[in-house]
Protein backbone atom coordinates (compact mmCIF):
# COMPACT_ATOMS: atom_id res chain seq x y z
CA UNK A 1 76.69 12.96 -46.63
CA UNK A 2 75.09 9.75 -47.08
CA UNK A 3 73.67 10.56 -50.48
CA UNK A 4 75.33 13.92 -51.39
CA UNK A 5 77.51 12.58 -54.24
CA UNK A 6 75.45 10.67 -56.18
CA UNK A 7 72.07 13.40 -56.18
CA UNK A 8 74.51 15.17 -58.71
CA UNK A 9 76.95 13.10 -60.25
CA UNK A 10 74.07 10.67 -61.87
CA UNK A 11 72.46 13.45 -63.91
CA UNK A 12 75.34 15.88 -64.21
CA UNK A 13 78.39 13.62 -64.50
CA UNK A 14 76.97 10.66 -66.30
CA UNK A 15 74.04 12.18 -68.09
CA UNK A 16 74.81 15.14 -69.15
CA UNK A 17 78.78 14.82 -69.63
CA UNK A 18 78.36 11.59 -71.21
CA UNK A 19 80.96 9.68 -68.83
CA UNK A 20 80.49 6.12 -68.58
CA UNK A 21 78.31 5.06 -65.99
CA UNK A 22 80.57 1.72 -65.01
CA UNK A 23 83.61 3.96 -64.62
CA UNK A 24 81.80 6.69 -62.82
CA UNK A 25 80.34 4.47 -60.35
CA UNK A 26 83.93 2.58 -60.11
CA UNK A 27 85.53 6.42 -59.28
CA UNK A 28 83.04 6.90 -56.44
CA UNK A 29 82.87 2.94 -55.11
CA UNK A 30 86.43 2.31 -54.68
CA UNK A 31 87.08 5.48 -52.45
CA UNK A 32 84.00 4.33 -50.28
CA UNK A 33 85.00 0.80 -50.31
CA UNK A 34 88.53 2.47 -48.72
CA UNK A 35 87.08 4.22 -46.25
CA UNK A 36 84.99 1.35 -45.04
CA UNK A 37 87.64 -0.62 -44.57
CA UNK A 38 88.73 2.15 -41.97
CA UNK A 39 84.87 2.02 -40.21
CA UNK A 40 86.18 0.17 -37.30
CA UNK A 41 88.92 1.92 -36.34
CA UNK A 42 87.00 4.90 -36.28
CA UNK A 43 84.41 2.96 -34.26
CA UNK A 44 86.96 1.97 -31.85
CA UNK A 45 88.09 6.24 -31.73
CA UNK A 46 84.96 7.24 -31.10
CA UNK A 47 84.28 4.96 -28.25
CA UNK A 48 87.76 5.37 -26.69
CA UNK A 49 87.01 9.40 -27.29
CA UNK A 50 83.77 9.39 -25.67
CA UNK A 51 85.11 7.05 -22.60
CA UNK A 52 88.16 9.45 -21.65
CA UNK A 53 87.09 12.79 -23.01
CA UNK A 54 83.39 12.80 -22.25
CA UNK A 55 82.54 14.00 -25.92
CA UNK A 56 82.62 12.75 -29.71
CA UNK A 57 82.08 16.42 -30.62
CA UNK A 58 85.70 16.82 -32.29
CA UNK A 59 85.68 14.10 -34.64
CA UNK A 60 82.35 16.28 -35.94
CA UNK A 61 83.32 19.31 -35.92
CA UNK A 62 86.94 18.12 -37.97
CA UNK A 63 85.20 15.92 -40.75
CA UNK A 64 81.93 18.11 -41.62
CA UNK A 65 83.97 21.29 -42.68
CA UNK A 66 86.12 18.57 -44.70
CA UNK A 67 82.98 16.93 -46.23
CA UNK A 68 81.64 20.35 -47.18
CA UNK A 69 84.81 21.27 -48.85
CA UNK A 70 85.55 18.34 -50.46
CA UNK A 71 81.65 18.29 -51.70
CA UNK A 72 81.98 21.43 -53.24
CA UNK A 73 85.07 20.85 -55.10
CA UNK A 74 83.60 17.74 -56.52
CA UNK A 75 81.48 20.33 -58.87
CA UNK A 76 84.35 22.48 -60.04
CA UNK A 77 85.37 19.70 -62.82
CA UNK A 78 86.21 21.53 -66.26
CA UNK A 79 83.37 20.11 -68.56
CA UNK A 80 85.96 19.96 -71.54
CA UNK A 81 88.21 17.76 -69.69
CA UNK A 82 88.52 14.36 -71.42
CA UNK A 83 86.65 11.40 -69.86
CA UNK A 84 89.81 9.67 -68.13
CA UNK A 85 90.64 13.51 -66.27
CA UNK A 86 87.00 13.82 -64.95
CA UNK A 87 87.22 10.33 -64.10
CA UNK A 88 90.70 10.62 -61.83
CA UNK A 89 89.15 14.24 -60.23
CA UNK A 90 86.13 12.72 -59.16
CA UNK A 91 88.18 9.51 -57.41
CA UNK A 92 90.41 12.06 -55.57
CA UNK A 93 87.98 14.33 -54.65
CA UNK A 94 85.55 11.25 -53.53
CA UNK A 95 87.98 9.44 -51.56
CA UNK A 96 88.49 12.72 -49.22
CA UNK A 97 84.66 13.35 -48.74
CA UNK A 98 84.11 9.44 -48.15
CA UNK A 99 86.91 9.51 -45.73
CA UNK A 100 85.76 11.82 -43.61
CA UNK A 101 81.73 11.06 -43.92
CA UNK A 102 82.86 8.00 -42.70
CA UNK A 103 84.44 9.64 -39.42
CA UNK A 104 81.24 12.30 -39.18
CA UNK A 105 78.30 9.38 -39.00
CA UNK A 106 79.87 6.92 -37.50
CA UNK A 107 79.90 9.44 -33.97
CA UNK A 108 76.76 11.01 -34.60
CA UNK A 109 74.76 7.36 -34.72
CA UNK A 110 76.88 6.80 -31.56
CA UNK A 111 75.32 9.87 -30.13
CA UNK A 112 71.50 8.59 -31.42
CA UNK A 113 71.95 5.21 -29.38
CA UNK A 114 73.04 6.65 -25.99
CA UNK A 115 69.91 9.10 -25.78
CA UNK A 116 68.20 6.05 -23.73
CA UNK A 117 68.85 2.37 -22.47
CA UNK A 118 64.82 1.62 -23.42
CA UNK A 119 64.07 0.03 -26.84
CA UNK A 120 60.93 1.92 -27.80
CA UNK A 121 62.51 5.29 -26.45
CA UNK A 122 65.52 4.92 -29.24
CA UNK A 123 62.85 3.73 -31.78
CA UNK A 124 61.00 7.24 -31.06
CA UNK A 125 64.59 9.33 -31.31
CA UNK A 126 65.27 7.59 -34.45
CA UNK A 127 61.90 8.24 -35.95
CA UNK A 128 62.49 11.78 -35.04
CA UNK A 129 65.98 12.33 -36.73
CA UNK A 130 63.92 10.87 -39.48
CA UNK A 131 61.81 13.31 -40.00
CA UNK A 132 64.93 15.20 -40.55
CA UNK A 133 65.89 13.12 -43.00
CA UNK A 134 62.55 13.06 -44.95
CA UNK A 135 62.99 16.77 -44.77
CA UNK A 136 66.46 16.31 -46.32
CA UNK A 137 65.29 13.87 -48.72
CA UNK A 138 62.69 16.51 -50.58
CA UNK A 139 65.72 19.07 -51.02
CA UNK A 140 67.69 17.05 -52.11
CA UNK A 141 66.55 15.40 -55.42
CA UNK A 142 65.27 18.88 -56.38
CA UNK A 143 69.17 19.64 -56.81
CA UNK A 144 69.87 19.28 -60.05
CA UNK A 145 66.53 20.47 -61.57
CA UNK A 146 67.25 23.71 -59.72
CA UNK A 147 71.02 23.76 -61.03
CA UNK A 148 68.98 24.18 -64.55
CA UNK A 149 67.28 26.87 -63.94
CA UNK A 150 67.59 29.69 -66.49
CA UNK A 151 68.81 32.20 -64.95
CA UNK A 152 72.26 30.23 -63.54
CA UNK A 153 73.31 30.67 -67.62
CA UNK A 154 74.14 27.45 -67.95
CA UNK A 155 74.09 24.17 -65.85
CA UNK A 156 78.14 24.45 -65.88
CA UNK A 157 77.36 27.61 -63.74
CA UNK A 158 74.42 26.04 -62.06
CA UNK A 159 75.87 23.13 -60.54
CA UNK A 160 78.67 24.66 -59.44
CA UNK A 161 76.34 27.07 -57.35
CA UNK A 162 74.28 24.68 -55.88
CA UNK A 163 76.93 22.37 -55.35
CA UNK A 164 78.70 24.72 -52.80
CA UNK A 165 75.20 25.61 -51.46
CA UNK A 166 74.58 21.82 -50.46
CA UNK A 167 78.83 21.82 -49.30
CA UNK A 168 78.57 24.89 -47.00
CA UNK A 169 75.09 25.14 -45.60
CA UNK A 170 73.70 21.61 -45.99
CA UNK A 171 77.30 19.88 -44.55
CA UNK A 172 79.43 22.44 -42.95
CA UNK A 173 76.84 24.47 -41.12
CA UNK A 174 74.42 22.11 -40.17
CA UNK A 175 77.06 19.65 -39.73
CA UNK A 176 78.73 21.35 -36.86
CA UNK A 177 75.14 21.90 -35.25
CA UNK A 178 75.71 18.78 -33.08
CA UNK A 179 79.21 19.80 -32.02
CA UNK A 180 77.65 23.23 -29.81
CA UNK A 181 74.59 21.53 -29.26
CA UNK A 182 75.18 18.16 -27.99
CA UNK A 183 76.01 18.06 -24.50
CA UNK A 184 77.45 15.37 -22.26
CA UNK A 185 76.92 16.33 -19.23
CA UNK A 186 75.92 13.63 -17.81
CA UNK A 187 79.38 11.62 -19.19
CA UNK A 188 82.09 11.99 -16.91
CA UNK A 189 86.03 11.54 -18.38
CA UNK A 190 87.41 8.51 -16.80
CA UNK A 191 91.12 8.65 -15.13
CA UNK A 192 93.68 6.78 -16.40
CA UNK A 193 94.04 3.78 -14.50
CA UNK A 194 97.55 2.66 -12.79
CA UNK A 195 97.07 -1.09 -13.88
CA UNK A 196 98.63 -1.51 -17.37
CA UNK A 197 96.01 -4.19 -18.30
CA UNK A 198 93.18 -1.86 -17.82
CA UNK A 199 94.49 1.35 -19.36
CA UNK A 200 94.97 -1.41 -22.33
CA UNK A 201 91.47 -2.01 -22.48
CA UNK A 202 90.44 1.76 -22.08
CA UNK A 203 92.62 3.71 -24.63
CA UNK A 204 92.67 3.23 -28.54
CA UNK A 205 94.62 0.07 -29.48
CA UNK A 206 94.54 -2.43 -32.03
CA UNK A 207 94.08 -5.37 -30.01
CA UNK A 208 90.85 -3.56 -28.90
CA UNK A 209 89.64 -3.30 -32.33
CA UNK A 210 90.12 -7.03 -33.47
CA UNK A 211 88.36 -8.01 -30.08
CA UNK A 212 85.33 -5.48 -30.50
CA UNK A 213 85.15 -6.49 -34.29
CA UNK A 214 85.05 -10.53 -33.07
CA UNK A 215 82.58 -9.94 -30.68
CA UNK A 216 80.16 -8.36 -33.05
CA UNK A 217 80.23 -10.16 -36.33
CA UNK A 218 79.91 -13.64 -34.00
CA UNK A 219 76.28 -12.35 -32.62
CA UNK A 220 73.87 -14.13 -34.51
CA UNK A 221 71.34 -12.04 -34.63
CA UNK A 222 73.36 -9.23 -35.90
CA UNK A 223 74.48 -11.63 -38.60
CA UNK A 224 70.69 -11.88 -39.64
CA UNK A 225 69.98 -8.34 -39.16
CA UNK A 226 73.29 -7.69 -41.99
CA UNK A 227 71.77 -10.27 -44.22
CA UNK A 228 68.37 -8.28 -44.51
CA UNK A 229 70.91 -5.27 -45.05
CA UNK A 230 72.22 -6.92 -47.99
CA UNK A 231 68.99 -7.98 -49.51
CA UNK A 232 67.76 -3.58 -49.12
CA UNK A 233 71.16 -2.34 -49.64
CA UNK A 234 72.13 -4.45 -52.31
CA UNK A 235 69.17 -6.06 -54.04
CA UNK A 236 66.26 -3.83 -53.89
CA UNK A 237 69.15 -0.68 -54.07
CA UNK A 238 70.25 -2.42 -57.19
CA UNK A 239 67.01 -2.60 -58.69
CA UNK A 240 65.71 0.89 -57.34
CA UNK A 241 68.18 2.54 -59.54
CA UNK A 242 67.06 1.57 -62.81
CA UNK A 243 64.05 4.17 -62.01
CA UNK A 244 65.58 6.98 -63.02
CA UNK A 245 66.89 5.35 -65.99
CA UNK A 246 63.37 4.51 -66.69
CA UNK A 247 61.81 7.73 -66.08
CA UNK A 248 64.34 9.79 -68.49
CA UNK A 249 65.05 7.21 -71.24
CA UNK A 250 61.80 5.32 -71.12
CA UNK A 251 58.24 7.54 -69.81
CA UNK A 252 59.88 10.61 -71.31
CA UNK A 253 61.85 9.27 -74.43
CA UNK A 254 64.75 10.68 -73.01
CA UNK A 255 64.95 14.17 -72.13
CA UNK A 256 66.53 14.77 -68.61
CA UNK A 257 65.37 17.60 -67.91
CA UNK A 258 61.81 16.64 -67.88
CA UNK A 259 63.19 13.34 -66.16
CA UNK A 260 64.80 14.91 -63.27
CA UNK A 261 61.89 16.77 -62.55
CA UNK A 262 59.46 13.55 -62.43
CA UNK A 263 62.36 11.92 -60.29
CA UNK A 264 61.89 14.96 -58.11
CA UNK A 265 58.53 14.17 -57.82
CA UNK A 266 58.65 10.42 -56.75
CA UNK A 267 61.69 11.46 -54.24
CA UNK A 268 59.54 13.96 -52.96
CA UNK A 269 56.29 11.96 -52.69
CA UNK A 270 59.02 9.25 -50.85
CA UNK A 271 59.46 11.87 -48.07
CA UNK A 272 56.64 13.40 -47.89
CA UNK A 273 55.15 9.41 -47.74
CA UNK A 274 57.82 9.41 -44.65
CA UNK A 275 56.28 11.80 -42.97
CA UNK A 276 52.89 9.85 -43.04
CA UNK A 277 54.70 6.35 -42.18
CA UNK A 278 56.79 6.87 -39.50
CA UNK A 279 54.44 7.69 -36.69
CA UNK A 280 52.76 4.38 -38.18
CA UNK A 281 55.98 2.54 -37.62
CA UNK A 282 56.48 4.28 -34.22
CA UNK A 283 52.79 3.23 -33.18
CA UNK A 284 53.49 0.02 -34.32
CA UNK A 285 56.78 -0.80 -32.65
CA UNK A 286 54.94 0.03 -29.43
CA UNK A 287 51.87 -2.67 -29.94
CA UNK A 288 53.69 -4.97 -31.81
CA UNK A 289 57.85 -4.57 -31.40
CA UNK A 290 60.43 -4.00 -34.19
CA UNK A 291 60.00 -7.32 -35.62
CA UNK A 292 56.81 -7.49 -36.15
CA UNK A 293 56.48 -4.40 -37.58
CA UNK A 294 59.31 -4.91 -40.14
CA UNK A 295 57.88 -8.64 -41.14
CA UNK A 296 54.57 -6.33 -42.26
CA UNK A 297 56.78 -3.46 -43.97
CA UNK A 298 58.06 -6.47 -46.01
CA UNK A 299 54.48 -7.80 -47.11
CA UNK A 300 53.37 -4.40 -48.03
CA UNK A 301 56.76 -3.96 -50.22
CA UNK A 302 56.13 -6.87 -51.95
CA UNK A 303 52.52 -5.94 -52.97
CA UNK A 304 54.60 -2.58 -54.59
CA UNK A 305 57.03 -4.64 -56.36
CA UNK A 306 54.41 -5.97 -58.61
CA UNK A 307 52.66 -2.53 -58.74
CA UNK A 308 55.94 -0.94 -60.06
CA UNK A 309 55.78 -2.85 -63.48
CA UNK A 310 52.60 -1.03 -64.60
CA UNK A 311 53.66 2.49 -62.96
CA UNK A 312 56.67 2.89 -64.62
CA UNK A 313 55.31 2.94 -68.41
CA UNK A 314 54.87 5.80 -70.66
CA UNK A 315 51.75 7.82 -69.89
CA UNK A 316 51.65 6.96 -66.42
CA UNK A 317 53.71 9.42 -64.85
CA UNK A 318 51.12 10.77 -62.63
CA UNK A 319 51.01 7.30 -60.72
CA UNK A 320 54.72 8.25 -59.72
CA UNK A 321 53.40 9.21 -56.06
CA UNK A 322 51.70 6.23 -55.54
CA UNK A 323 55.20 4.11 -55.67
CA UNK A 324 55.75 5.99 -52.74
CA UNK A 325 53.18 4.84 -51.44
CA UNK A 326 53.42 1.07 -51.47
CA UNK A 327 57.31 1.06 -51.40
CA UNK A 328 58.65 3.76 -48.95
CA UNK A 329 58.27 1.99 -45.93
CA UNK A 330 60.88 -0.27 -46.08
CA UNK A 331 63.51 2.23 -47.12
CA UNK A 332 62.62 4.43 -43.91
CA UNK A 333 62.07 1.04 -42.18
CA UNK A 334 65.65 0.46 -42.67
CA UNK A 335 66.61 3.97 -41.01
CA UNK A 336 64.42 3.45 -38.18
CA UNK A 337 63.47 -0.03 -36.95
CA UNK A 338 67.08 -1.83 -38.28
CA UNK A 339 69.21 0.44 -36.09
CA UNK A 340 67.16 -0.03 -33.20
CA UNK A 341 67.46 -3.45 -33.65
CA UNK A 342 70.98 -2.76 -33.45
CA UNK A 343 71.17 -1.04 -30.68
CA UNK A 344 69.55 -3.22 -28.67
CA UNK A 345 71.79 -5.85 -29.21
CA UNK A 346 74.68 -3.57 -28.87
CA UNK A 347 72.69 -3.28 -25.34
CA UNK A 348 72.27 -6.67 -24.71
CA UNK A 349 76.24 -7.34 -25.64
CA UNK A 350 77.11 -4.55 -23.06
CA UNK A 351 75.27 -5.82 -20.45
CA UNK A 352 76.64 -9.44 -21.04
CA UNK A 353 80.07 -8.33 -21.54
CA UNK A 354 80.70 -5.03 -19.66
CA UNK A 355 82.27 -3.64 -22.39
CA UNK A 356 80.52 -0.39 -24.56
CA UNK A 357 80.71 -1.48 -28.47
CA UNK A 358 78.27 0.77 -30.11
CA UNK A 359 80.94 2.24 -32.14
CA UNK A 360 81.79 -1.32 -33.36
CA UNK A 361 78.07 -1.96 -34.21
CA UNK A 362 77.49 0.63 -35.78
CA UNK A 363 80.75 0.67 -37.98
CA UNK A 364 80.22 -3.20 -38.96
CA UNK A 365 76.45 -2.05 -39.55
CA UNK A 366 78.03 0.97 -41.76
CA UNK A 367 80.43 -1.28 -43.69
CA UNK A 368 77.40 -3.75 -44.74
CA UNK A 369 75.07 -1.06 -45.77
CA UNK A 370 77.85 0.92 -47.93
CA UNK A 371 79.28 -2.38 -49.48
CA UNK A 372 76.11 -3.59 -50.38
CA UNK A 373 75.02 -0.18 -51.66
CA UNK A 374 78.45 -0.38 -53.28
CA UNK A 375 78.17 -3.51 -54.63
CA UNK A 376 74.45 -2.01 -55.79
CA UNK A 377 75.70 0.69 -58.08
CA UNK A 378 79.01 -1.08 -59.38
CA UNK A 379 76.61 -4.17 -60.80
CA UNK A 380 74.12 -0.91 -61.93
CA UNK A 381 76.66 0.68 -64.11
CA UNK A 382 77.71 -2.70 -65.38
CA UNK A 383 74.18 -4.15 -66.02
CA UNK A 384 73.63 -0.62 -68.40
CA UNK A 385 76.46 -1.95 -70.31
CA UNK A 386 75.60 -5.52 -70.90
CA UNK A 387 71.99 -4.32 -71.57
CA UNK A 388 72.65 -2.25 -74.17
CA UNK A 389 72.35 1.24 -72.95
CA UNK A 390 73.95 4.09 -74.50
CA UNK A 391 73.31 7.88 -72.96
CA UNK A 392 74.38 9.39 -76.54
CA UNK A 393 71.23 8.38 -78.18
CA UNK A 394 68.92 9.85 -75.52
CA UNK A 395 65.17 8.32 -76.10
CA UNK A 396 66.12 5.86 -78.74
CA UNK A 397 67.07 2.89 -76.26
CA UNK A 398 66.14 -0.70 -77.87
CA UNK A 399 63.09 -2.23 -76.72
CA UNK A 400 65.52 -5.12 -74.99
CA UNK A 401 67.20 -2.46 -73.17
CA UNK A 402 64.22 -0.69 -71.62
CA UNK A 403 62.23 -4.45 -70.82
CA UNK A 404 65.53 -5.37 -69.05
CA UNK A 405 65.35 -2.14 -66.88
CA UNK A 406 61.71 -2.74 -66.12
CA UNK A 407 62.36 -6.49 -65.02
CA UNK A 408 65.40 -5.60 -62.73
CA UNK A 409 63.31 -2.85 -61.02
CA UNK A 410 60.29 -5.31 -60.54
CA UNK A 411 61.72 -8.54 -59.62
CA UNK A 412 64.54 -7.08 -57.86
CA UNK A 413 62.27 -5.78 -55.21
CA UNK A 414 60.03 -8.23 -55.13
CA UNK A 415 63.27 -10.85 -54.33
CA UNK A 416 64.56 -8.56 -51.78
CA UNK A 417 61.60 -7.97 -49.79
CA UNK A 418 60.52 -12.15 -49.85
CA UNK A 419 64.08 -12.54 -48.71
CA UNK A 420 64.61 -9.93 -45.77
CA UNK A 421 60.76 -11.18 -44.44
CA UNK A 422 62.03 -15.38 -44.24
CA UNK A 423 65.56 -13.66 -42.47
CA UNK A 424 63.66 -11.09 -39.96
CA UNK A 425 61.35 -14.23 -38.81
CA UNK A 426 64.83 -15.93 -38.00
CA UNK A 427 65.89 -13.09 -35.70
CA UNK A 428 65.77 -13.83 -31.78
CA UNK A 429 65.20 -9.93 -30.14
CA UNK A 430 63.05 -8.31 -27.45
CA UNK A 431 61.55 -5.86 -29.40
């Protein structure tokens, strides 16, 4: 859900129908910039569902069969369709799957915080769910390389086909996994009180939302913990996507379909890198705590900032992996160690306030990570305009055009990752 729309539209949409990318990104931004907007009310229903019903399970079970549906719509756009009418589908059908992705992880990272009150036990679940996600991650960017595959025809047939694959196995079906397996037994409904004050405070109101919302974006730490959000989300996320860019129209002179397979291969080596890192991270957390472990994820990203200006070059494609290497840790750092950050001082808040926010974290957390992500591909599609890229004349960018992507991509990560190390040292936690 997280990264369903754009594993596709990139290469297919952009690439290979030619639309711009400012507009494209634009068509997907502003229906995600909507439905963050609506994060904390669906914070506030999921705690309020969880306090009287016991469960979060329906909120699940409603959104992921709209996700899938919506997802595999998104693929059904006639290729001979001008530019504008491709444009307008993929805003309608990207404001209902944002919608309701919005209302499917918002509950489910709910559900990942309340597996235990202790710190390094939620760092451990976290790292678990992502190995999930690494295992996700592989799949994923081998999408559209598979929707070329011979024997679909054509990849107007092919991405259709593996478009509903990813909307009805990888969102509808193992989206309503949690809703039979998660059980809350141990969560009892509470009775509606008599006093009209308290049943106030229980059930879903506005007045609860502004108060939840106050609460959390005036904790300090938070505020720090959003700022090294921005500098991933945002600044390395802007920089990060000139790779692909690079890989097709630069190291391979601009034929996509040996490009998407090379970006297959440094997506892969990222998660299959994942799989080597996180029991690191979860070792580390233990000796050292969160913060200290993420100040030393930041060094290490630096060090691959620089490397990435002499990987990315013609003739070095085989060094793809080793960007992996050197620079996945902070992306699964941000998965792992950031929420449980979070969640402790979601915790901490409860504890000082008697009053169960996680919804409200996690929804302001949401809302930073998508807008800066947001903000990350708007300025992207923009940036390929000013610099002079054109996706009509495949291999034969200008020199200017291909330096600029190479300086974004090195610098940008390298600025990120100084930033986010002077913000973590700032951070007050226990972990």
């Amino acid at each position: 859900m997280r990264n369903g729309l754009w594993i596709l539209a990139t290469p297919f949409i952009q690439m290979t129908l030619g639309v711009d990318p400012f507009l494209l990104s634009l068509s997907i931004i502003v229906p995600l910039f909507i439905a963050l907007f609506l994060g904390p009310v669906v914070g506030e229903l999921s705690d309020t569902m969880y306090k009287v019903k016991g469960t979060r399970t329906p909120l699940l079970a409603i959104s992921s069969v709209v996700c899938g549906i919506a997802y595999g719509c998104m693929w059904m756009v006639p290729a001979d369709w001008p530019h504008n009418y491709i444009l307008i589908y993929v805003f309608c059908l990207a404001l209902i799957y944002q919608l309701f992705a919005s209302v499917y992880i918002i509950p489910l990272t709910s559900v990942m915080y309340e597996v235990s009150e202790n710190s390094y036990q939620r760092t451990r679940t976290l790292a678990m769910v992502a190995y999930y996600n690494k295992v996700c991650s592989v799949l994923y960017h081998w999408a559209f390389p598979i929707a070329q595959l011979s024997f679909f025809g054509s990849i107007f047939i092919g991405i259709k086909v593996v478009g509903w694959f990813i909307g009805l196995i990888f969102i509808i079906l193992f989206g309503l996994v949690p809703v039979f397996a998660i059980k809350s037994d141990n969560v009892k409904p509470q009775i509606a009180p008599k006093s009209k004050e308290t049943r106030s405070n229980q059930y879903f109101n506005l007045s609860n939302i502004k108060a939840s919302i106050s609460c959390v974006v005036s904790n300090k730490n938070f505020a720090l913990l959003m700022m090294i959000v921005f500098c991933q989300s945002c600044i390395s996320g802007y920089a990060a996507s000139m790779d692909y860019y690079l890989i097709v129209y630069y190291m391979f002179e601009g034929d996509v379909t040996v490009g998407s397979f090379w970006k297959g291969v440094l997506s892969s080596s990222y998660s299959i890198m994942g799989f080597l890192i996180i029991p690191v991270l979860t070792y580390l957390t233990r000796k050292r705590g969160a913060k200290k472990t993420l100040k030393l994820v930041f060094l290490f990203t630096m060090l691959g900032a620089v490397l990435k200006w002499f990987i990315f070059v013609p003739g070095n494609h085989w060094l793809l992996p080793f960007d992996a290497v050197f620079s996945g840790s902070i992306w699964l750092s941000m998965f792992v160690l950031l929420p449980s950050l979070i969640a402790d001082l979601s915790e901490e808040d409860k504890k000082n306030t008697n009053h169960d926010r996680k919804g409200s974290f996690i929804s302001i957390h949401t809302l930073g990570v998508k807008l800066s992500s947001a903000l990350a591909v708007i300025l992207s599609g923009y940036t390929l305009n000013i610099i002079g890229f054109d996706a009509a004349i495949l291999g034969q960018q200008s020199d200017t055009t291909l330096m600029y992507m190479r300086i974004i991509l090195t610098f940008g990560t390298l600025l990120s990752s100084v930033l986010g190390y002077f913000i973590i040292r700032k951070v007050k936690t226990s972990s």
